[in-house]
N, C-alpha and C. Protein backbone atom coordinates (compact mmCIF):
# COMPACT_ATOMS: atom_id res chain seq x y z
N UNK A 1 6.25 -7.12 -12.83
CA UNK A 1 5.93 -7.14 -11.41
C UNK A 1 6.97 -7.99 -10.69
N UNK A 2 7.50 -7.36 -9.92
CA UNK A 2 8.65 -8.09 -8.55
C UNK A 2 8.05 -9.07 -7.89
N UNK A 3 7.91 -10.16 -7.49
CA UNK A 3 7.07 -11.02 -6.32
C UNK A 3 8.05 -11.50 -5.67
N UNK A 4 7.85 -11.33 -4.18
CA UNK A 4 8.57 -11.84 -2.88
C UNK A 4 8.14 -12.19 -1.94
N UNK A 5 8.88 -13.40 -1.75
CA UNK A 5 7.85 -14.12 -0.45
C UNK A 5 8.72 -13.54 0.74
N UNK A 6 7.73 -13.11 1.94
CA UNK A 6 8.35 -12.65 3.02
C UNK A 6 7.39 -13.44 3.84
N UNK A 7 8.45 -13.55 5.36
CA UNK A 7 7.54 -13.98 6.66
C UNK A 7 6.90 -13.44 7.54
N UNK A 8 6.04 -13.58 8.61
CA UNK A 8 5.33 -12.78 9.66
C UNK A 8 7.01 -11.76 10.29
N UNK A 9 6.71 -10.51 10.29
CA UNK A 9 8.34 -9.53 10.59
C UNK A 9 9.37 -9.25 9.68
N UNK A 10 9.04 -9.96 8.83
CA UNK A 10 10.07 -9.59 7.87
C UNK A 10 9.61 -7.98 6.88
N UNK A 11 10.30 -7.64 6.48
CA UNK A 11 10.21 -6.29 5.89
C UNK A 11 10.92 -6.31 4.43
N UNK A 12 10.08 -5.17 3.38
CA UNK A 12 10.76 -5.09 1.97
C UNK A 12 10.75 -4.13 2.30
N UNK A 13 12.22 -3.12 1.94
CA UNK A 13 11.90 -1.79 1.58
C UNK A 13 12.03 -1.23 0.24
N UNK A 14 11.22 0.04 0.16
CA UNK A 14 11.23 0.40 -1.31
C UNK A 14 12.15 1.56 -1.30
N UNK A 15 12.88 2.22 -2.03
CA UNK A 15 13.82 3.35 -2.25
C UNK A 15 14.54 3.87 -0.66
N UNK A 16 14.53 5.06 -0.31
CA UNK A 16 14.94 5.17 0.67
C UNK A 16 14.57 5.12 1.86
N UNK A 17 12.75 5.47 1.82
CA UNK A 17 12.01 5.94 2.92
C UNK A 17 10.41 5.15 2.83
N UNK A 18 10.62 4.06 2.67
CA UNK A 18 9.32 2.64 2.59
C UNK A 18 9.64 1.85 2.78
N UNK A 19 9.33 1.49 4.22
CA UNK A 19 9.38 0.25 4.36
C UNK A 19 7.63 -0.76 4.58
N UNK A 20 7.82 -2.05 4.07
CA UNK A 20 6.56 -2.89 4.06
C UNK A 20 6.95 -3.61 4.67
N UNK A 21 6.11 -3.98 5.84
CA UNK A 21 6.21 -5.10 6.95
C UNK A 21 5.20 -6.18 7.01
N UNK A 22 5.29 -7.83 7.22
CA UNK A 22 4.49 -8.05 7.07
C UNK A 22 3.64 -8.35 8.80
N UNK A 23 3.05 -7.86 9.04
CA UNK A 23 2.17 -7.76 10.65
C UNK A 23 1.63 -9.54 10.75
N UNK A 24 0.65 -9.70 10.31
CA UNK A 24 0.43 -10.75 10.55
C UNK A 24 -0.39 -11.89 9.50
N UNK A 25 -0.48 -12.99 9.05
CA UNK A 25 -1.20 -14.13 7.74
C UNK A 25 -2.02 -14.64 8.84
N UNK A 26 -3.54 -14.65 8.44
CA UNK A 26 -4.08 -15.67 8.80
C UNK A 26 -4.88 -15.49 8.00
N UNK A 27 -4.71 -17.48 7.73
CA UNK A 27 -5.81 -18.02 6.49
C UNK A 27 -5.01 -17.08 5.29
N UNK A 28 -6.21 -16.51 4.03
CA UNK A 28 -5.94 -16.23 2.88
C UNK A 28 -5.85 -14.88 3.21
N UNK A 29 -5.73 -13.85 4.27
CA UNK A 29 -5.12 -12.83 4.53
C UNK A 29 -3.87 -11.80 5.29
N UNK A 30 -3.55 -11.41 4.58
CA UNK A 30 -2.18 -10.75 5.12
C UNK A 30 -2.30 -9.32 5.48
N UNK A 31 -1.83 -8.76 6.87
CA UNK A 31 -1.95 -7.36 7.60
C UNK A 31 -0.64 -6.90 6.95
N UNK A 32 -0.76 -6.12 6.49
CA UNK A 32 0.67 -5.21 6.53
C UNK A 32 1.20 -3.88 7.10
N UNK A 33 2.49 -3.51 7.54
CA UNK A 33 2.67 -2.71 8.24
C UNK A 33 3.21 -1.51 7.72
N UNK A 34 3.10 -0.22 7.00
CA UNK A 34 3.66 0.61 6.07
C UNK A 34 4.47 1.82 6.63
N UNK A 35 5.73 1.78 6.89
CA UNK A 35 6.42 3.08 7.31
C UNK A 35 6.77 3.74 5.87
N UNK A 36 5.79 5.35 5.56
CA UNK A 36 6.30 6.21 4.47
C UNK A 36 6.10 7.86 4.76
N UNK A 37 7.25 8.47 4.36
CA UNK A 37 7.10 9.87 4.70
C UNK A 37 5.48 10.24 4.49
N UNK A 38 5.32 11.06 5.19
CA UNK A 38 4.00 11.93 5.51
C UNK A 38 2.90 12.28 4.18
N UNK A 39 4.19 12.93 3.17
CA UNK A 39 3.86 13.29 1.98
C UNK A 39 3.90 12.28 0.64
N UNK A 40 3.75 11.43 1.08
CA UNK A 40 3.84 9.76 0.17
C UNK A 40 2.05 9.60 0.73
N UNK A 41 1.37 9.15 -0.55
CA UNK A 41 -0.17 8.72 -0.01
C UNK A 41 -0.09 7.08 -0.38
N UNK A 42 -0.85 6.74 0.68
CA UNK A 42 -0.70 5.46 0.61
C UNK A 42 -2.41 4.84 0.41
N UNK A 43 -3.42 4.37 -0.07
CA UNK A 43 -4.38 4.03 -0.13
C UNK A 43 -4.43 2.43 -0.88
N UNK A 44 -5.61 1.64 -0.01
CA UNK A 44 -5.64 0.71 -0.58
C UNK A 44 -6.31 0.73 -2.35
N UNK A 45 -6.06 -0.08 -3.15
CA UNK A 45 -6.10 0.20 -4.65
C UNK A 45 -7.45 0.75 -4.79
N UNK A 46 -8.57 -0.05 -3.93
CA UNK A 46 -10.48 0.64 -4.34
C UNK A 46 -10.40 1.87 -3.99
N UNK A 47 -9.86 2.12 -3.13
CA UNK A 47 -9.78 3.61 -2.62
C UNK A 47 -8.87 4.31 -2.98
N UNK A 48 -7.54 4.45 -3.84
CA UNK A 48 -7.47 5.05 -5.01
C UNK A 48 -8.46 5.06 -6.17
N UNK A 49 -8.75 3.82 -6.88
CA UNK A 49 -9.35 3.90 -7.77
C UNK A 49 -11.20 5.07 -7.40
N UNK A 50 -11.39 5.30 -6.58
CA UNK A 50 -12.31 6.01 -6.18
C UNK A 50 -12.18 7.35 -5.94
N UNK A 51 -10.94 7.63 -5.67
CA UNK A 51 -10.30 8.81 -5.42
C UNK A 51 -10.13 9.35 -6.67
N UNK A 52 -9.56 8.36 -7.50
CA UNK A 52 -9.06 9.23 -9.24
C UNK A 52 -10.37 9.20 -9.89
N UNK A 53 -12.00 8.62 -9.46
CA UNK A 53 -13.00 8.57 -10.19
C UNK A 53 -13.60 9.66 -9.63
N UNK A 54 -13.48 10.34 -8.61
CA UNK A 54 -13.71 11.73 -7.80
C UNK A 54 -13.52 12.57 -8.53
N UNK A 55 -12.17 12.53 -8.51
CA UNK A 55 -11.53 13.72 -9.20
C UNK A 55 -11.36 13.89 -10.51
N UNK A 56 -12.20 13.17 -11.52
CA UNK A 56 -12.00 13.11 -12.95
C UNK A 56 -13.49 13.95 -12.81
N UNK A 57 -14.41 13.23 -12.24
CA UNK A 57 -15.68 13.80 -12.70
C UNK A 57 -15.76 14.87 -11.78
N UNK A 58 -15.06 15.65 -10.66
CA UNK A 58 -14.92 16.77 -10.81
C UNK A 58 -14.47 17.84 -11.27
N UNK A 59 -13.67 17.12 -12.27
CA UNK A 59 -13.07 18.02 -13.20
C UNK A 59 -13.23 18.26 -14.71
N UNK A 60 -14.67 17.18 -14.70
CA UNK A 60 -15.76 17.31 -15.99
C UNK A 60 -16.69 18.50 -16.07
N UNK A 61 -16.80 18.52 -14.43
CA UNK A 61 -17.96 19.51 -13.84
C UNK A 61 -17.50 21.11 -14.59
C-alpha cells in the first residue's frame, strides 16, 4: 500500500484519467473530491462490498 500525506487542495493522480482531491479535514474526517472517466465505478468500499454480495448470491440463484 502507497501512503501520502496531502493537504486541504492538493490532488494525487492515478494513471492518466484520476484524479483525488482532498475537499476538506475536519476532526477525524476527510471529504474527497474524485475526477474519473464515466466508465470507471467508483463506490465507497461497504458499498462495493455489498454490491459483489448482490451479485454472488444472484448468481447462486
Amino acid at each position: 500500500m502507497l501512503v501520502l500525506s496531502r493537504k486541504k487542495d492538493e490532488k494525487i493522480v492515478i494513471g492518466d484519467s484520476i484524479k483525488l482531491m482532498v475537499i476538506e479535514i475536519r476532526g477525524d474526517k476527510v471529504r474527497l473530491g474524485i475526477e474519473a472517466p464515466r466508465d470507471v465505478s467508483v463506490h465507497r468500499e461497504e458499498v462495493y462490498d455489498a454490491i459483489r454480495r448482490e451479485s454472488t448470491s444472484e448468481q447462486q440463484s
